[in-house]
C-alpha atoms as a PDB file:
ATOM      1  CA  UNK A   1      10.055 -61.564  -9.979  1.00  0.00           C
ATOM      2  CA  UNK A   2      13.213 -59.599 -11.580  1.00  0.00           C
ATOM      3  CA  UNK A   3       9.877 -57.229 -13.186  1.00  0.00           C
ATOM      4  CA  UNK A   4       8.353 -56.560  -9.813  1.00  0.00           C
ATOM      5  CA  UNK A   5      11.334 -55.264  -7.837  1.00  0.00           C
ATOM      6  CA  UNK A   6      11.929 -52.563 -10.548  1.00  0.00           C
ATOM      7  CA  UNK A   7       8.350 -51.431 -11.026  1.00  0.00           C
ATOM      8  CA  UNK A   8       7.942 -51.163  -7.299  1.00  0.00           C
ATOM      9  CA  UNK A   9      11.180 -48.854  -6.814  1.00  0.00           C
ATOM     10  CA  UNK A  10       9.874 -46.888 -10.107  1.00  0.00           C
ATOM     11  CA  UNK A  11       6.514 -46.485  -7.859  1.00  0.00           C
ATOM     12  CA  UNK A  12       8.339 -45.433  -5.126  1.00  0.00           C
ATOM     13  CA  UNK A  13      10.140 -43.303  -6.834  1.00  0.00           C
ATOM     14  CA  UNK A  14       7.621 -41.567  -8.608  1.00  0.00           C
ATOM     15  CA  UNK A  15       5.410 -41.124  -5.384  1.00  0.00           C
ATOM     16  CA  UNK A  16       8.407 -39.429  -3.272  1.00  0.00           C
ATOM     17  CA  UNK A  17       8.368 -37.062  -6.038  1.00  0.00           C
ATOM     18  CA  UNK A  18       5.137 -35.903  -6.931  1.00  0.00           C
ATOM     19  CA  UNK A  19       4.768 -35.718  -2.921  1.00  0.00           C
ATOM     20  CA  UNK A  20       7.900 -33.840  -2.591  1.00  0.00           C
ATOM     21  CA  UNK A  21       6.981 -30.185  -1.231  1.00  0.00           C
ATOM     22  CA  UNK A  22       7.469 -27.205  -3.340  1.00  0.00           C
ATOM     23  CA  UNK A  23      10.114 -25.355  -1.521  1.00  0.00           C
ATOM     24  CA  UNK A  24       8.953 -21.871  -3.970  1.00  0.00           C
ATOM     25  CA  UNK A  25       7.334 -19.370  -2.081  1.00  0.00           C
ATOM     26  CA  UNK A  26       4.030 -17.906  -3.667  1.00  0.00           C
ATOM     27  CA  UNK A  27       4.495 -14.663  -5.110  1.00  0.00           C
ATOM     28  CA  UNK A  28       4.205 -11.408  -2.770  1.00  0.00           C
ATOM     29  CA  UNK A  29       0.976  -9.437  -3.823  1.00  0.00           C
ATOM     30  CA  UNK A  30       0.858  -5.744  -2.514  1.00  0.00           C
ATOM     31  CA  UNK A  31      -2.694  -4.053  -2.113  1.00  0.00           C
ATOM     32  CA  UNK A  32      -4.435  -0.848  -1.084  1.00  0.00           C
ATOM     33  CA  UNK A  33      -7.463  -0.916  -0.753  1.00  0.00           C
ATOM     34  CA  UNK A  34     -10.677   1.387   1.280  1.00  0.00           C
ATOM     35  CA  UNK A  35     -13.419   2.653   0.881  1.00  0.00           C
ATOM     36  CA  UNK A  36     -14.414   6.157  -0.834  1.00  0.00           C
ATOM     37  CA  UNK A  37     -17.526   7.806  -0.110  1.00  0.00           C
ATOM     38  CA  UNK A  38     -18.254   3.976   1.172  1.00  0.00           C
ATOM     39  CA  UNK A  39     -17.340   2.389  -1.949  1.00  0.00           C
ATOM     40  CA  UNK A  40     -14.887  -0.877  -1.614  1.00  0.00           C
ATOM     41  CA  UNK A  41     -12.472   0.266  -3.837  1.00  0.00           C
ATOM     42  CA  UNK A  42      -9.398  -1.740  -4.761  1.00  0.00           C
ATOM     43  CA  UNK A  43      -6.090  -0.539  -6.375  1.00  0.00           C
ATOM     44  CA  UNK A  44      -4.914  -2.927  -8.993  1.00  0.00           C
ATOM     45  CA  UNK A  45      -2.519  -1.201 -11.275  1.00  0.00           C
ATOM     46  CA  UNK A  46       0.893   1.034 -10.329  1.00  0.00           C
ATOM     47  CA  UNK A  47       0.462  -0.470  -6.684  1.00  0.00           C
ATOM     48  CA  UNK A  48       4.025   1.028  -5.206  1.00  0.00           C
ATOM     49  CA  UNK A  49       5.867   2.075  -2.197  1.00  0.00           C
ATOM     50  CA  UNK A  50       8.892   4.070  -2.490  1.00  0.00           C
ATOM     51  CA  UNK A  51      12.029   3.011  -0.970  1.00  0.00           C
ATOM     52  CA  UNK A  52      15.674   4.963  -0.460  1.00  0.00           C
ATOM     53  CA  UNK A  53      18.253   2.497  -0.092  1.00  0.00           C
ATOM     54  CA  UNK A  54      20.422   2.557   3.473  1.00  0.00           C
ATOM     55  CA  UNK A  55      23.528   3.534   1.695  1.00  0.00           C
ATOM     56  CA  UNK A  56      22.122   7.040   0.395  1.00  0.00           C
ATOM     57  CA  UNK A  57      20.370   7.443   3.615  1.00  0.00           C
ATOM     58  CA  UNK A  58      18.060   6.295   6.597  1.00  0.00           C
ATOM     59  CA  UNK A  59      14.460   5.721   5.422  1.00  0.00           C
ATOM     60  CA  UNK A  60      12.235   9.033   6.302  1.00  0.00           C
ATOM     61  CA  UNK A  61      10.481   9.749   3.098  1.00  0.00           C
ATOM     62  CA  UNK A  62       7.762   7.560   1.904  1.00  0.00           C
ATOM     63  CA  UNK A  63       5.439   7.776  -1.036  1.00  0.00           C
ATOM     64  CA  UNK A  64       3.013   4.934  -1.582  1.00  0.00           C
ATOM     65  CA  UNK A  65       0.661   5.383  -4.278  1.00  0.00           C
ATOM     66  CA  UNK A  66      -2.042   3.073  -6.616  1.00  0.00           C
ATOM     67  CA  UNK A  67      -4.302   3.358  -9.000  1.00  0.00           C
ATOM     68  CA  UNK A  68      -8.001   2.219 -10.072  1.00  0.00           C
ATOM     69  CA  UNK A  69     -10.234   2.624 -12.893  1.00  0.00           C
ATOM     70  CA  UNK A  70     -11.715   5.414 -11.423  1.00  0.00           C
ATOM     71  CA  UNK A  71      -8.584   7.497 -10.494  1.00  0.00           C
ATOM     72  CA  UNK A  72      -5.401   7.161  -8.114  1.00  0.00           C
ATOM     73  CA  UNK A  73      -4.470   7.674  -4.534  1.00  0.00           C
ATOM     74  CA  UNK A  74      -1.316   8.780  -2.944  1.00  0.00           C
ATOM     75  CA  UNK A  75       0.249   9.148   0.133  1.00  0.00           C
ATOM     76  CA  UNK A  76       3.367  11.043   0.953  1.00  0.00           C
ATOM     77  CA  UNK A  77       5.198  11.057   4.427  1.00  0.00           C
ATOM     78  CA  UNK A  78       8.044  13.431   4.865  1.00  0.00           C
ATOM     79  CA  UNK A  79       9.553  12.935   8.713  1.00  0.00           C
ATOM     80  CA  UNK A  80      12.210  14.556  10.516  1.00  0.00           C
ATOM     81  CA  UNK A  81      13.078  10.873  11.653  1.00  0.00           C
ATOM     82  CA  UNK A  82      13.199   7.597  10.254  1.00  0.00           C
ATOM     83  CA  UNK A  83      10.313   5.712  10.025  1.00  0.00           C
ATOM     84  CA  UNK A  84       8.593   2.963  11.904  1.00  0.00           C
ATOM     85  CA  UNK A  85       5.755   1.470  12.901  1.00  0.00           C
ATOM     86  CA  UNK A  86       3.271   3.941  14.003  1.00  0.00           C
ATOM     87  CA  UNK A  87       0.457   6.568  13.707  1.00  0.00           C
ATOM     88  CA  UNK A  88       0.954   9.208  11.344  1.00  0.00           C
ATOM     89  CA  UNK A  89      -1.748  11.964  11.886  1.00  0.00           C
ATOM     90  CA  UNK A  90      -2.361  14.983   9.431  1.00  0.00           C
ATOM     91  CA  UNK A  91      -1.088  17.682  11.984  1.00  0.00           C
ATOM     92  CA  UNK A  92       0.260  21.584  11.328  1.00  0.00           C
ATOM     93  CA  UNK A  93       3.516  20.698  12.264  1.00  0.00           C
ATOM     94  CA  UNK A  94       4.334  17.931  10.061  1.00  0.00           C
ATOM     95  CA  UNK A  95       4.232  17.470   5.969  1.00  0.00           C
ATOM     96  CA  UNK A  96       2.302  14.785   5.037  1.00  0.00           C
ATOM     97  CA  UNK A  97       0.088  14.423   2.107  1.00  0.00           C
ATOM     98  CA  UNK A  98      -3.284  12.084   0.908  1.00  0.00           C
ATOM     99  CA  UNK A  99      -4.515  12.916  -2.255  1.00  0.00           C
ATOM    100  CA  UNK A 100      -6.966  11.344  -4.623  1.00  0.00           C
ATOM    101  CA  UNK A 101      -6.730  12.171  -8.104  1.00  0.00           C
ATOM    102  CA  UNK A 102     -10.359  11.488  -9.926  1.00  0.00           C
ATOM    103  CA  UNK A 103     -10.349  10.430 -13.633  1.00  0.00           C
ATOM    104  CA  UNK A 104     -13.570  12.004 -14.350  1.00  0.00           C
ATOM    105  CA  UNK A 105     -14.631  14.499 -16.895  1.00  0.00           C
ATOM    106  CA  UNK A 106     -13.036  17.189 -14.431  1.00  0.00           C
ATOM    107  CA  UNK A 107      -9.986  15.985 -13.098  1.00  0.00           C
ATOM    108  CA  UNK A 108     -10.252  17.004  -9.558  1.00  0.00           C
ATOM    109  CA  UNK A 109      -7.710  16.049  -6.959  1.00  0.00           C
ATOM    110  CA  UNK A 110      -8.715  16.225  -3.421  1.00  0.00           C
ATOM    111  CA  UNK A 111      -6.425  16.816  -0.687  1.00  0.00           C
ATOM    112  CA  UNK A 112      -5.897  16.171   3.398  1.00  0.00           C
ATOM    113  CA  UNK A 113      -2.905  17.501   5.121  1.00  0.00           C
ATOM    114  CA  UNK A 114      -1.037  20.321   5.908  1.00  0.00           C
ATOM    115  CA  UNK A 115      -0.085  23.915   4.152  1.00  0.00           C
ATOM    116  CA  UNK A 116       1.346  26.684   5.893  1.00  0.00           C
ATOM    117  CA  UNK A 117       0.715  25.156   9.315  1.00  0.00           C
ATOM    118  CA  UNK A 118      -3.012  24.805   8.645  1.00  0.00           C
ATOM    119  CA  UNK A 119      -4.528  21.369   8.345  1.00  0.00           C
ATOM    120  CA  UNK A 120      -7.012  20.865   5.490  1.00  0.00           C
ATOM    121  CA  UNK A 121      -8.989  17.575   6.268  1.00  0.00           C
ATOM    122  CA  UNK A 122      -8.192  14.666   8.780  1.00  0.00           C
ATOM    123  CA  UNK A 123      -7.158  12.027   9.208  1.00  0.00           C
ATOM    124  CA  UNK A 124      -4.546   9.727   9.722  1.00  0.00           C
ATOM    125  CA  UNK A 125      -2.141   6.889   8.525  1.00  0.00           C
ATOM    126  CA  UNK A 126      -0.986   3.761  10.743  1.00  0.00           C
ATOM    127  CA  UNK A 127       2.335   2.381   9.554  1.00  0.00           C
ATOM    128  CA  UNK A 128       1.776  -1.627  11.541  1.00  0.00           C
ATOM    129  CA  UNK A 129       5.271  -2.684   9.894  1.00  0.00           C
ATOM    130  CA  UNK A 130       7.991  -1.582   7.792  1.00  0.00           C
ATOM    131  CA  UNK A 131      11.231  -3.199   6.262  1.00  0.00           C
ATOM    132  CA  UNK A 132      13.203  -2.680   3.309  1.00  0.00           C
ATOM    133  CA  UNK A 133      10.897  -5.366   1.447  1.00  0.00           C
ATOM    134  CA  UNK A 134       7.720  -4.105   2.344  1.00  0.00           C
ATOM    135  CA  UNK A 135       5.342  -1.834   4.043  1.00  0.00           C
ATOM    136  CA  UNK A 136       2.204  -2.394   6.143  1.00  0.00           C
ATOM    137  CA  UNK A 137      -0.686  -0.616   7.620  1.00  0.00           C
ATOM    138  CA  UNK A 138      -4.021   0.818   7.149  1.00  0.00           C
ATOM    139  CA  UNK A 139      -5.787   4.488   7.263  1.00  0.00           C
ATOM    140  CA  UNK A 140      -8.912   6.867   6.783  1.00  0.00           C
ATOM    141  CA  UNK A 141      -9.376  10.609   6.148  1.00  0.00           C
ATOM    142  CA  UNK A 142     -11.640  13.161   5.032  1.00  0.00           C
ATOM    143  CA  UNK A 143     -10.111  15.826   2.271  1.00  0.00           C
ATOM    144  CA  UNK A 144     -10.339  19.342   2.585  1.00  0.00           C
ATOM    145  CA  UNK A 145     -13.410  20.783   0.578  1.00  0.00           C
ATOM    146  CA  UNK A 146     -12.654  21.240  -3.294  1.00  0.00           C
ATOM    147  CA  UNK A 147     -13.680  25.440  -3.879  1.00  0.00           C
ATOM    148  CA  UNK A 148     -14.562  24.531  -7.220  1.00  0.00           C
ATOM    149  CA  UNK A 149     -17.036  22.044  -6.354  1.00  0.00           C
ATOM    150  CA  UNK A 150     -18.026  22.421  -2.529  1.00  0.00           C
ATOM    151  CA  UNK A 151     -17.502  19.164  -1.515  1.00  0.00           C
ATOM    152  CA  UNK A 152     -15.118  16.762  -0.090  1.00  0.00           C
ATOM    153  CA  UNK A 153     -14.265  12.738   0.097  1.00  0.00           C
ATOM    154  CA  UNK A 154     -14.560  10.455   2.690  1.00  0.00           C
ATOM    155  CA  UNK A 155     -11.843   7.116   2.409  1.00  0.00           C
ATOM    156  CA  UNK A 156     -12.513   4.440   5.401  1.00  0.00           C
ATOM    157  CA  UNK A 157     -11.684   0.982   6.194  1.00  0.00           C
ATOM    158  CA  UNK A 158      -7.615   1.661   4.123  1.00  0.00           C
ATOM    159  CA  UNK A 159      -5.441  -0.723   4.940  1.00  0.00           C
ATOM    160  CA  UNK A 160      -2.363  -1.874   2.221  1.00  0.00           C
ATOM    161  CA  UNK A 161       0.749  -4.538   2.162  1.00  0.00           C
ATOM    162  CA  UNK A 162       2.985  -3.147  -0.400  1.00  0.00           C
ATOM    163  CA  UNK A 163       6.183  -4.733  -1.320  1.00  0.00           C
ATOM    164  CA  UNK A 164       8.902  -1.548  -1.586  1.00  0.00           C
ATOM    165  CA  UNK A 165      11.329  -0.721  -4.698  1.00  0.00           C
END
């Protein structure tokens, strides 16, 4: 009987543990992904979203940027205010910036956005949340035509969840 008591507190014991809940949050993941020229295409390396901390400034510049094994995508937001959740159209008036850099043979970049009050492209970006952590949202444009080449890109279906820094 003195063997019994022990074992079943050592049970007990061990079962309160290995059923205790892991108080570790999984790991934040960022991703942008769309599709080009209707392509699922996924970032998965130098996934990033820039971030100016609130002592040098409020928050009105953002770059967020990836890269495939194809080529890279960025996107770059200049505002006259700070940012927050909202749509971000390529308009005259306002500098922002989507470009896809190709890794092919060539190296072209196309462009959308905005040069000397003309637009080149469409297209717009939806910021759905933003924080000093991370950013959120999703987007689709068409780039200006490339003169070199005559053509353009089409990304749909872009939507991302970047963690900032």
């Amino acid at each position: 009987m003195k063997k019994i008591i022990p074992c079943i507190l050592l049970i007990i014991t061990v079962c309160l543990i290995a059923c205790k809940k892991n108080d570790v949050e999984p790991a934040f993941t960022s991703y942008l992904r769309f599709n080009l020229e209707a392509v699922p295409t996924a970032c998965n390396t130098r996934i990033n979203a820039s971030y100016l901390p609130p002592a040098i400034g409020p928050d009105k510049i953002i770059t967020l940027s990836g890269t495939w094994a194809n080529g890279s995508i960025e996107f770059y937001l200049n505002e006259a205010e700070v940012l927050k959740a909202g749509n971000y159209p390529l308009q005259a008036d306002k500098w922002r910036i989507f470009t896809l850099y190709s890794s092919d043979p060539n190296g072209r970049t196309y462009t959308a956005g905005a040069s000397g009050g003309i637009v080149f492209g469409s297209g717009s970006i939806t910021i759905t949340e933003i924080s000093a952590e991370y950013v959120k949202g999703n987007f689709e444009f068409i780039t200006g035509i490339d003169g070199a080449t005559n053509t353009f890109k089409t990304v749909t279906n872009g939507d991302f969840h970047i963690k900032r820094g």
